[in-house]
Structures are given as structure tokens and as C-alpha cells.
PDB file of N, CA and C in Angstrom:
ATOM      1  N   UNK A   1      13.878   2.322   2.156  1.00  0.00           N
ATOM      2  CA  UNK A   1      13.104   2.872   3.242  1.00  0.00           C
ATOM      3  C   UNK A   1      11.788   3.468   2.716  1.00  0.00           C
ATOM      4  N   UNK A   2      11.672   3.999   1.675  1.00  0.00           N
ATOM      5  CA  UNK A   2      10.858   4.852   0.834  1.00  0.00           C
ATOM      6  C   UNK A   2       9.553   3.842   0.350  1.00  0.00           C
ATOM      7  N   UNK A   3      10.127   2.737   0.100  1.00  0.00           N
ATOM      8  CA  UNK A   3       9.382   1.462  -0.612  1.00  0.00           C
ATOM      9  C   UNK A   3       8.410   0.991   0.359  1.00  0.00           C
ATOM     10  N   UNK A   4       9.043   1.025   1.851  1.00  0.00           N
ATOM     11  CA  UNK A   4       8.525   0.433   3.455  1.00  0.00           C
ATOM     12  C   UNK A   4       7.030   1.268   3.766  1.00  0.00           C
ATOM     13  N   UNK A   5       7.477   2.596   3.606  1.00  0.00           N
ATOM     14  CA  UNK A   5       6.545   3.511   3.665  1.00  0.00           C
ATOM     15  C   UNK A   5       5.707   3.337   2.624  1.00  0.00           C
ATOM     16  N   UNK A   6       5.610   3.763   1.615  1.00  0.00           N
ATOM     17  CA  UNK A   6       4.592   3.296   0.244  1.00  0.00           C
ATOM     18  C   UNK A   6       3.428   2.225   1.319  1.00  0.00           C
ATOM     19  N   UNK A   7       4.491   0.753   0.962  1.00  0.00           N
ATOM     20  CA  UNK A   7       3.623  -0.243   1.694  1.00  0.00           C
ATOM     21  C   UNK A   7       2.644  -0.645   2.693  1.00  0.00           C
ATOM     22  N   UNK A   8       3.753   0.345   3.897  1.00  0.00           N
ATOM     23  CA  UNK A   8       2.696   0.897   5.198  1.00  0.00           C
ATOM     24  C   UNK A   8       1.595   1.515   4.846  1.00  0.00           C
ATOM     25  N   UNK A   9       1.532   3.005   3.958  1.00  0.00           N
ATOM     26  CA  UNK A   9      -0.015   3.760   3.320  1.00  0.00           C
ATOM     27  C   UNK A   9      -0.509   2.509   3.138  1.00  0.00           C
ATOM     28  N   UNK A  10      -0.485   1.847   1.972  1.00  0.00           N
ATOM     29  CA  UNK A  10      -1.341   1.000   1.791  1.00  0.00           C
ATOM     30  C   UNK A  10      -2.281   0.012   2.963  1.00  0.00           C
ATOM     31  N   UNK A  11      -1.110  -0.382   3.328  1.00  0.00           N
ATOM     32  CA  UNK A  11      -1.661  -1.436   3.977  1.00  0.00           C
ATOM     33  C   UNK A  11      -2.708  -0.754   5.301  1.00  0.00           C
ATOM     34  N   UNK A  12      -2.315   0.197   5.761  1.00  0.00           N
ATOM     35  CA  UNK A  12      -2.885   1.617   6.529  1.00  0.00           C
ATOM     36  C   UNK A  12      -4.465   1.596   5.902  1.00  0.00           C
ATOM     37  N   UNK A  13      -4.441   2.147   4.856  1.00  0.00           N
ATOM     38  CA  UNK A  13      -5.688   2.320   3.976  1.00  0.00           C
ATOM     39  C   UNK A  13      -6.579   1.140   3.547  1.00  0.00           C
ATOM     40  N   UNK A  14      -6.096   0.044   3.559  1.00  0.00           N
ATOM     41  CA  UNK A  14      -6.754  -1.339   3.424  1.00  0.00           C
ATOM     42  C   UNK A  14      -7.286  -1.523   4.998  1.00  0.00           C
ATOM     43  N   UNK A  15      -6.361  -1.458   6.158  1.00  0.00           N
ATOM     44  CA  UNK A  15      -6.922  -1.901   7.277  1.00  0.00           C
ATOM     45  C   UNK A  15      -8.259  -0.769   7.741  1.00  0.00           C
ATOM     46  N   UNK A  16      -8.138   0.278   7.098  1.00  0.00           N
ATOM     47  CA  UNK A  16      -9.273   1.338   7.571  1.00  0.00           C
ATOM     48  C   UNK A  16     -10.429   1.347   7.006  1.00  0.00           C
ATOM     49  N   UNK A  17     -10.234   1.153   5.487  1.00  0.00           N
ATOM     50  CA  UNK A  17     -11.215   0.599   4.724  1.00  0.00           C
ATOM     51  C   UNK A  17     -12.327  -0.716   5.614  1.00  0.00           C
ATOM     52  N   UNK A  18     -11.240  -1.514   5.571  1.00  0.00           N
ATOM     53  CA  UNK A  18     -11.768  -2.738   6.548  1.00  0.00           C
ATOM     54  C   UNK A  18     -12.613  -2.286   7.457  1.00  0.00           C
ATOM     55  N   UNK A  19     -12.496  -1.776   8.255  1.00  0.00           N
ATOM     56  CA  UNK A  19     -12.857  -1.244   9.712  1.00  0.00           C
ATOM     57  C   UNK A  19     -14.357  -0.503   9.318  1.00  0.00           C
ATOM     58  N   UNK A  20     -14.389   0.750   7.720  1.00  0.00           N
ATOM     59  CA  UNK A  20     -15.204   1.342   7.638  1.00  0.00           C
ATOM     60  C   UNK A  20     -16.009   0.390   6.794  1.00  0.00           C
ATOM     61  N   UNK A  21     -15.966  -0.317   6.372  1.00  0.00           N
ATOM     62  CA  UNK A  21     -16.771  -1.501   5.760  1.00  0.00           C
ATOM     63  C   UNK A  21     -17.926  -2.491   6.487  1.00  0.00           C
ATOM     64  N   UNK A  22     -16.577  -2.922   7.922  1.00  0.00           N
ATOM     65  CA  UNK A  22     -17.492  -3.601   9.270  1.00  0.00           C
ATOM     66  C   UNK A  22     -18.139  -2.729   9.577  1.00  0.00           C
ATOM     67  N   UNK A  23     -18.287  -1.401   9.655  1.00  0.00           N
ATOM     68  CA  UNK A  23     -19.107  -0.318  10.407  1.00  0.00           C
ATOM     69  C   UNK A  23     -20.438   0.403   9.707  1.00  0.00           C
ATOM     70  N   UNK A  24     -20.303  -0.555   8.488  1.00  0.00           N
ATOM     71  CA  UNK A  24     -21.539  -0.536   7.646  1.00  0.00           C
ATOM     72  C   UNK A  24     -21.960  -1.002   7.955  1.00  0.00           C
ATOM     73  N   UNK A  25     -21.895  -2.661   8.508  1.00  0.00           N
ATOM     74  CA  UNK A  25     -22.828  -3.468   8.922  1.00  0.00           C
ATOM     75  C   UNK A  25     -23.323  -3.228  10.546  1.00  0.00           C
ATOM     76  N   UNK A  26     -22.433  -2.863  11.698  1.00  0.00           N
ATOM     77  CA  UNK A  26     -22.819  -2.499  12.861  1.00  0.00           C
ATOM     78  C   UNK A  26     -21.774  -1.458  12.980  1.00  0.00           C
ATOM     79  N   UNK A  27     -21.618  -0.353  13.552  1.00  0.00           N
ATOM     80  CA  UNK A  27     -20.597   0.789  13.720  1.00  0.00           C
ATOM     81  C   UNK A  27     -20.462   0.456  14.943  1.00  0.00           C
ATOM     82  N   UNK A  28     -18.470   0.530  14.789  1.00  0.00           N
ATOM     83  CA  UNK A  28     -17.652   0.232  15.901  1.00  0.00           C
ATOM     84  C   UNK A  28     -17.622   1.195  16.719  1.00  0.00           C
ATOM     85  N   UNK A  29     -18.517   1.539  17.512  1.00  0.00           N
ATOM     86  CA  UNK A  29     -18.288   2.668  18.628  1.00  0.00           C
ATOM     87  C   UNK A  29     -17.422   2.619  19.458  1.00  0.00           C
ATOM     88  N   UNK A  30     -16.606   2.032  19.494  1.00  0.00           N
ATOM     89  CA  UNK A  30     -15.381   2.091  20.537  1.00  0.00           C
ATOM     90  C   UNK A  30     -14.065   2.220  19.704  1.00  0.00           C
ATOM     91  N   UNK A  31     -14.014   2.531  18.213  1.00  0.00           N
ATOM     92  CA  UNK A  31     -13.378   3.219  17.165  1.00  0.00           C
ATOM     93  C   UNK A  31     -13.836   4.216  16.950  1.00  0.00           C
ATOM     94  N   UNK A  32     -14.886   5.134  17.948  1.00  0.00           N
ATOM     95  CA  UNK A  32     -15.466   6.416  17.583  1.00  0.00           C
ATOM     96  C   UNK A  32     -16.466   6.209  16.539  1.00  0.00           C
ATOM     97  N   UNK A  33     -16.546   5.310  15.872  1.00  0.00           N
ATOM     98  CA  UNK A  33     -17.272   5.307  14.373  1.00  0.00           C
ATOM     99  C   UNK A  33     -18.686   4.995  14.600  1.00  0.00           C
ATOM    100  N   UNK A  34     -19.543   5.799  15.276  1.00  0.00           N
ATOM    101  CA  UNK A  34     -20.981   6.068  15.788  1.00  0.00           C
ATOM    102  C   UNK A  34     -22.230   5.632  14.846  1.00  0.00           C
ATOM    103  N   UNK A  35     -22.338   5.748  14.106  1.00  0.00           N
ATOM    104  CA  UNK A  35     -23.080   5.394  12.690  1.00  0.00           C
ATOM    105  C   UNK A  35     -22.647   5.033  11.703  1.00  0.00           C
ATOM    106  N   UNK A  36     -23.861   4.558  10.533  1.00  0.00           N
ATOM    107  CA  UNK A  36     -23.100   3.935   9.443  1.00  0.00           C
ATOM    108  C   UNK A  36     -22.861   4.781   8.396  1.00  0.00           C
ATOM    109  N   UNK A  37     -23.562   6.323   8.234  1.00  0.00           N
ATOM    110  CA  UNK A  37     -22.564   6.953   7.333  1.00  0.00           C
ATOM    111  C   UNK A  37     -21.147   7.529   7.967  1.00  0.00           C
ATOM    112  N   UNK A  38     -20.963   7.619   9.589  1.00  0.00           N
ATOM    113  CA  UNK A  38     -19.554   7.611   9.329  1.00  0.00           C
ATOM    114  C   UNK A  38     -18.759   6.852   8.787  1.00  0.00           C
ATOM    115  N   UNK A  39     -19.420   5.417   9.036  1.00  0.00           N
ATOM    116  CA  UNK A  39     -18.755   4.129   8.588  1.00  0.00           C
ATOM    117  C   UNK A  39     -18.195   4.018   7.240  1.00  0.00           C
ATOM    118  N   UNK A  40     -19.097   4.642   6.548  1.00  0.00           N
ATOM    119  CA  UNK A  40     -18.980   4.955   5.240  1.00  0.00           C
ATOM    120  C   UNK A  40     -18.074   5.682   4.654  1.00  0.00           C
ATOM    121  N   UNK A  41     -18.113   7.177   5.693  1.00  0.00           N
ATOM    122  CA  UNK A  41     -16.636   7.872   5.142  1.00  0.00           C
ATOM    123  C   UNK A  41     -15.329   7.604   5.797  1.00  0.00           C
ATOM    124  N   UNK A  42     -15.292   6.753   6.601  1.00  0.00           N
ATOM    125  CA  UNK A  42     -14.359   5.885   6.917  1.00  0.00           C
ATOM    126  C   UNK A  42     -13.727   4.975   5.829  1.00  0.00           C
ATOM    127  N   UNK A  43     -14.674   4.600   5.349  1.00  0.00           N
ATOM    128  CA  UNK A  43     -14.337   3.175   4.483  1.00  0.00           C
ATOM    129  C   UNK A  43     -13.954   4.592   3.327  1.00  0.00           C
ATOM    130  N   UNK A  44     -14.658   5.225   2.849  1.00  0.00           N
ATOM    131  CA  UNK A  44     -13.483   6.089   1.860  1.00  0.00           C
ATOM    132  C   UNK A  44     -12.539   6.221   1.761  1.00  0.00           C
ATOM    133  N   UNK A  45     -12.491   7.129   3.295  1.00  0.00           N
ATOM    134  CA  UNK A  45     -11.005   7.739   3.396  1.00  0.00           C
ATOM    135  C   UNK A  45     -10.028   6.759   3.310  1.00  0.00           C
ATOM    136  N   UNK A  46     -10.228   5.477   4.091  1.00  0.00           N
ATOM    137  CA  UNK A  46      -9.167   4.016   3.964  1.00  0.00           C
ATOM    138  C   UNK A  46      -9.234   3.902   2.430  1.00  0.00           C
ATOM    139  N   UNK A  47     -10.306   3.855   1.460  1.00  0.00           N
ATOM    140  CA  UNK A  47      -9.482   3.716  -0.090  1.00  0.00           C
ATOM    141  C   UNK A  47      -8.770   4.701  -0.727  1.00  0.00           C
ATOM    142  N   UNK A  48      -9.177   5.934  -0.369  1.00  0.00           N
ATOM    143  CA  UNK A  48      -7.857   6.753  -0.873  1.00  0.00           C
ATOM    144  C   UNK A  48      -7.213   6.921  -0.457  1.00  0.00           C
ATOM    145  N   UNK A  49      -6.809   6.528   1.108  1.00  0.00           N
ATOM    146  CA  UNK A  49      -5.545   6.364   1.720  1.00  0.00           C
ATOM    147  C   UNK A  49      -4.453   5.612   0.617  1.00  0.00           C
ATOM    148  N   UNK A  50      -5.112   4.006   0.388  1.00  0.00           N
ATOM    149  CA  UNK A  50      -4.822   3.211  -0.521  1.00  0.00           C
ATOM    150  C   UNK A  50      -4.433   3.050  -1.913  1.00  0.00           C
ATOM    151  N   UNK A  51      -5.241   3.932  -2.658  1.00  0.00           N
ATOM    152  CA  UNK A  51      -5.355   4.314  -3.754  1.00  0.00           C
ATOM    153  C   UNK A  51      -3.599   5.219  -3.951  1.00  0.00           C
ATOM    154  N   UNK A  52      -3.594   5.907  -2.849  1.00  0.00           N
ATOM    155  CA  UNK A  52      -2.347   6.664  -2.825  1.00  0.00           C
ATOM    156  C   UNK A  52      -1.158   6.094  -2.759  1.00  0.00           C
ATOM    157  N   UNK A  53      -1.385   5.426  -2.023  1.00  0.00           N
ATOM    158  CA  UNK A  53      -0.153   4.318  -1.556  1.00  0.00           C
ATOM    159  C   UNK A  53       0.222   3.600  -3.461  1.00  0.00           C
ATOM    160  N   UNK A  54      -0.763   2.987  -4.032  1.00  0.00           N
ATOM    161  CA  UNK A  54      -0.638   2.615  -5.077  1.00  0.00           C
ATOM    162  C   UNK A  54      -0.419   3.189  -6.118  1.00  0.00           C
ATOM    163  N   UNK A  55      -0.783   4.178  -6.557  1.00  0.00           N
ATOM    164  CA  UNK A  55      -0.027   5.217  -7.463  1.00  0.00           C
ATOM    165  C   UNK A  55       0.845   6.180  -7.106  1.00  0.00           C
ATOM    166  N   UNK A  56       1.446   5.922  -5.681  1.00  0.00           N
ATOM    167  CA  UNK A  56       3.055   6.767  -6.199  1.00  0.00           C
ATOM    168  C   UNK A  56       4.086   5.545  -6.978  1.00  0.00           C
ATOM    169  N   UNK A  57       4.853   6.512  -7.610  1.00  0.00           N
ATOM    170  CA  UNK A  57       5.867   5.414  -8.190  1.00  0.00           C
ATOM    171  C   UNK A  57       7.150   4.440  -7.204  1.00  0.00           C
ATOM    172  N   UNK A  58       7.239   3.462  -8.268  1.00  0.00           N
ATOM    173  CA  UNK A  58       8.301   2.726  -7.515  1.00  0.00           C
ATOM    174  C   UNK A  58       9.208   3.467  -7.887  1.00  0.00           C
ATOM    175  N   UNK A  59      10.192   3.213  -7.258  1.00  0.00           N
ATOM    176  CA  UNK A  59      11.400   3.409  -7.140  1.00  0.00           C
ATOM    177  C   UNK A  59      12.265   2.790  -8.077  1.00  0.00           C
ATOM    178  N   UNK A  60      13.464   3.732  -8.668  1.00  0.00           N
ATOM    179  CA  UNK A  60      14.311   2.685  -9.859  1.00  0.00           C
ATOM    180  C   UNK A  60      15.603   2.278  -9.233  1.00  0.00           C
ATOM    181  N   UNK A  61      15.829   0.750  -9.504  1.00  0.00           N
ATOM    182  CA  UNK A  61      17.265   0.637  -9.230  1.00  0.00           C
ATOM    183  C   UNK A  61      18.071   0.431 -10.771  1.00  0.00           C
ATOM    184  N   UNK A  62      19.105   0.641 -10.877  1.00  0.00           N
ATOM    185  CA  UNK A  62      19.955   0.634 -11.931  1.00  0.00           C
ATOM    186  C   UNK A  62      21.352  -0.028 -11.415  1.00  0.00           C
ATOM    187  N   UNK A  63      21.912  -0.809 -12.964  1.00  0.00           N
ATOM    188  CA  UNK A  63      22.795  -2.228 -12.323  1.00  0.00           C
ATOM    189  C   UNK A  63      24.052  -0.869 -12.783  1.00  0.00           C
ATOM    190  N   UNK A  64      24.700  -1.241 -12.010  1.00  0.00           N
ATOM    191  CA  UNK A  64      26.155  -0.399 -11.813  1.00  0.00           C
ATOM    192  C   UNK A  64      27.530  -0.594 -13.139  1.00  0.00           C
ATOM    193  N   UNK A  65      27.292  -2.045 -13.031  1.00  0.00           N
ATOM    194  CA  UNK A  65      27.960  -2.845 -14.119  1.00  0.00           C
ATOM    195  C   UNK A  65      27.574  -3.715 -14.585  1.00  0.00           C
ATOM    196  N   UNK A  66      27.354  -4.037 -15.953  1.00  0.00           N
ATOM    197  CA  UNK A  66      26.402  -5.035 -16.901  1.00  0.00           C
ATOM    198  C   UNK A  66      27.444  -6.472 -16.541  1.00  0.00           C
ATOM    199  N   UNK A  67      26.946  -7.285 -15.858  1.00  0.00           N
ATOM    200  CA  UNK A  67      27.650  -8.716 -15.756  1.00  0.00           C
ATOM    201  C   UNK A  67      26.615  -9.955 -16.166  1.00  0.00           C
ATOM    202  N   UNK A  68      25.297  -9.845 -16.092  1.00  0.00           N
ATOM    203  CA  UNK A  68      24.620 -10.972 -16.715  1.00  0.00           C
ATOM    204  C   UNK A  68      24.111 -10.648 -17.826  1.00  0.00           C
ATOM    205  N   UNK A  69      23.258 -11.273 -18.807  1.00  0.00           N
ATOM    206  CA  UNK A  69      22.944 -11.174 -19.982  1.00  0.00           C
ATOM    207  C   UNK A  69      21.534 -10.013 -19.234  1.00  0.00           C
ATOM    208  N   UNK A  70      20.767 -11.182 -18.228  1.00  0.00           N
ATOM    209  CA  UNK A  70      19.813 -10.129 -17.786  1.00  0.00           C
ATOM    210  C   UNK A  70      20.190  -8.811 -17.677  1.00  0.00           C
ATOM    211  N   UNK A  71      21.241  -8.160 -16.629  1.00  0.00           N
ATOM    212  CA  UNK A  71      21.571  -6.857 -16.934  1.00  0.00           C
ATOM    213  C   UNK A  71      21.549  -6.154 -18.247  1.00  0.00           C
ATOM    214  N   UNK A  72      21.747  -6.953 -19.276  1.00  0.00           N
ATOM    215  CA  UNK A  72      21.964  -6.303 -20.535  1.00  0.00           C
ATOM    216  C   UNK A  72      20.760  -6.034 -20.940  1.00  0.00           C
ATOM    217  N   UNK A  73      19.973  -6.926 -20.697  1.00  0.00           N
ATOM    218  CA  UNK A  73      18.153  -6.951 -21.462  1.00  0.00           C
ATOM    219  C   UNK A  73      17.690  -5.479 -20.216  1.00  0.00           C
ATOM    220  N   UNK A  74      17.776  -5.736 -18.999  1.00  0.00           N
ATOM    221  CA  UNK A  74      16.787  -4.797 -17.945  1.00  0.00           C
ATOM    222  C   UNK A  74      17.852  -4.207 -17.421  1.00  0.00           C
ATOM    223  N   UNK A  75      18.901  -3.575 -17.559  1.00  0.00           N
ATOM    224  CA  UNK A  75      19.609  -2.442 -16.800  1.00  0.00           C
ATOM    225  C   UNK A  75      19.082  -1.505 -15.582  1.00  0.00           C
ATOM    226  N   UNK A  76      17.590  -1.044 -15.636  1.00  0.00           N
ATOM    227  CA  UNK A  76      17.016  -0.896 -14.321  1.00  0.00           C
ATOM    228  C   UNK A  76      15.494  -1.514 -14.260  1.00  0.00           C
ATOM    229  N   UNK A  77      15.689  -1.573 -12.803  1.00  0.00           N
ATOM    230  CA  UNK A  77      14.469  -2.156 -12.399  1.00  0.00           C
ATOM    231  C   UNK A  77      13.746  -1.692 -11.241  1.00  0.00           C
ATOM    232  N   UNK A  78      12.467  -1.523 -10.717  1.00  0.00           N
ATOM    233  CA  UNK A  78      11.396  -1.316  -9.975  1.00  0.00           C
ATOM    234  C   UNK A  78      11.749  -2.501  -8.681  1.00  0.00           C
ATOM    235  N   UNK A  79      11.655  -3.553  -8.725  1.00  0.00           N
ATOM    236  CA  UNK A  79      11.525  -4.385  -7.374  1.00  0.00           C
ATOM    237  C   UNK A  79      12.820  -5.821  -7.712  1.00  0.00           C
ATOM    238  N   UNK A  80      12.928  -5.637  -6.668  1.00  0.00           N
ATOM    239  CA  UNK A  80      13.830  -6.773  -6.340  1.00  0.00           C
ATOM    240  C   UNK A  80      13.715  -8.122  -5.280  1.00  0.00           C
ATOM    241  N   UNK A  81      13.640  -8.768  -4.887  1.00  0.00           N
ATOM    242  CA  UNK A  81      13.583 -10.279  -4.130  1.00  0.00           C
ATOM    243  C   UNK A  81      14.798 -11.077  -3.957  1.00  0.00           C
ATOM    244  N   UNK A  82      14.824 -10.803  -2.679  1.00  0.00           N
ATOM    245  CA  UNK A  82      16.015 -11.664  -2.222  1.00  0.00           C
ATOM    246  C   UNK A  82      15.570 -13.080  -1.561  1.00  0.00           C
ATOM    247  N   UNK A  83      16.503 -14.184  -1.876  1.00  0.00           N
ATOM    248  CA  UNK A  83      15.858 -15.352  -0.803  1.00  0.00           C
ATOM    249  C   UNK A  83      16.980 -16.165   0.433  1.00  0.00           C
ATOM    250  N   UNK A  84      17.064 -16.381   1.059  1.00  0.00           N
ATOM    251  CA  UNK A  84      18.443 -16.747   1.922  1.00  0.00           C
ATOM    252  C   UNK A  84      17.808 -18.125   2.967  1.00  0.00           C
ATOM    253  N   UNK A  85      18.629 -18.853   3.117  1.00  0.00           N
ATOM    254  CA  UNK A  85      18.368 -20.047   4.064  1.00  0.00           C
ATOM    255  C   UNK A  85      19.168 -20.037   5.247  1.00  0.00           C
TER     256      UNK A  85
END
């Protein structure tokens, strides 16, 4: 759940960035964003929204019981991928 959130900041802070970036070139007044130095601290605040999102840490998982060789080499790990048909 923790990981979901992380992702959301980010992606939060990328889409605002975005927004304060377009508002450099014309400001979205119907996003409130009236001029282009708001535009500007818009587009900030969306990278350190981002920036944040990216330097908190992942999360560790740890294998319960060593059954593959991999377990033996990486006992815990940061991210996982599942695939299903």
C-alpha cells in the first residue's frame, strides 16, 4: 500500500510539473495559474513534489524460507513483479 502511495507523489509531481511547464509557454488560467512566474513556481513545486516521491526508500521484502538458489544469493529485496495470464 505504502509503495502505491510513493508512486502516486510522484506521478502527482510529474503531472504538476507538466502543467507548470505548459504555463510557461501560455498560463492555464482556468488552473488558476495567471502568469508565467506562477507557472514557474508551479512547475517547482511539481519537481519537489517528485523529487520526494523518489527519495523515500523502498520498502524491504525478506524471503521467509531459503528454497531457490536465488533466495540464497538475495534473501531481501526492494521490488517484486508478478506476471499471470
Amino acid at each position: 500500500m505504502r509503495r502505491m502511495l510513493v508512486v502516486g507523489l510522484v506521478y502527482a509531481g510529474l503531472m504538476t510539473a507538466l502543467l507548470g511547464a505548459a504555463s510557461l509557454v501560455k498560463p492555464l488560467a482556468f488552473l488558476g495559474i495567471r502568469s508565467r512566474p506562477r507557472g514557474a513556481f508551479v512547475l517547482g513545486i511539481g519537481l519537489i513534489v517528485a523529487a520526494t516521491g523518489e527519495f523515500l526508500p523502498a520498502g524491504e521484502t525478506r524471503v521467509a524460507a531459503i528454497q531457490t538458489r536465488l533466495d540464497e544469493f538475495a534473501p531481501v529485496y526492494q521490488f517484486n513483479e508478478v506476471h499471470r495470464i
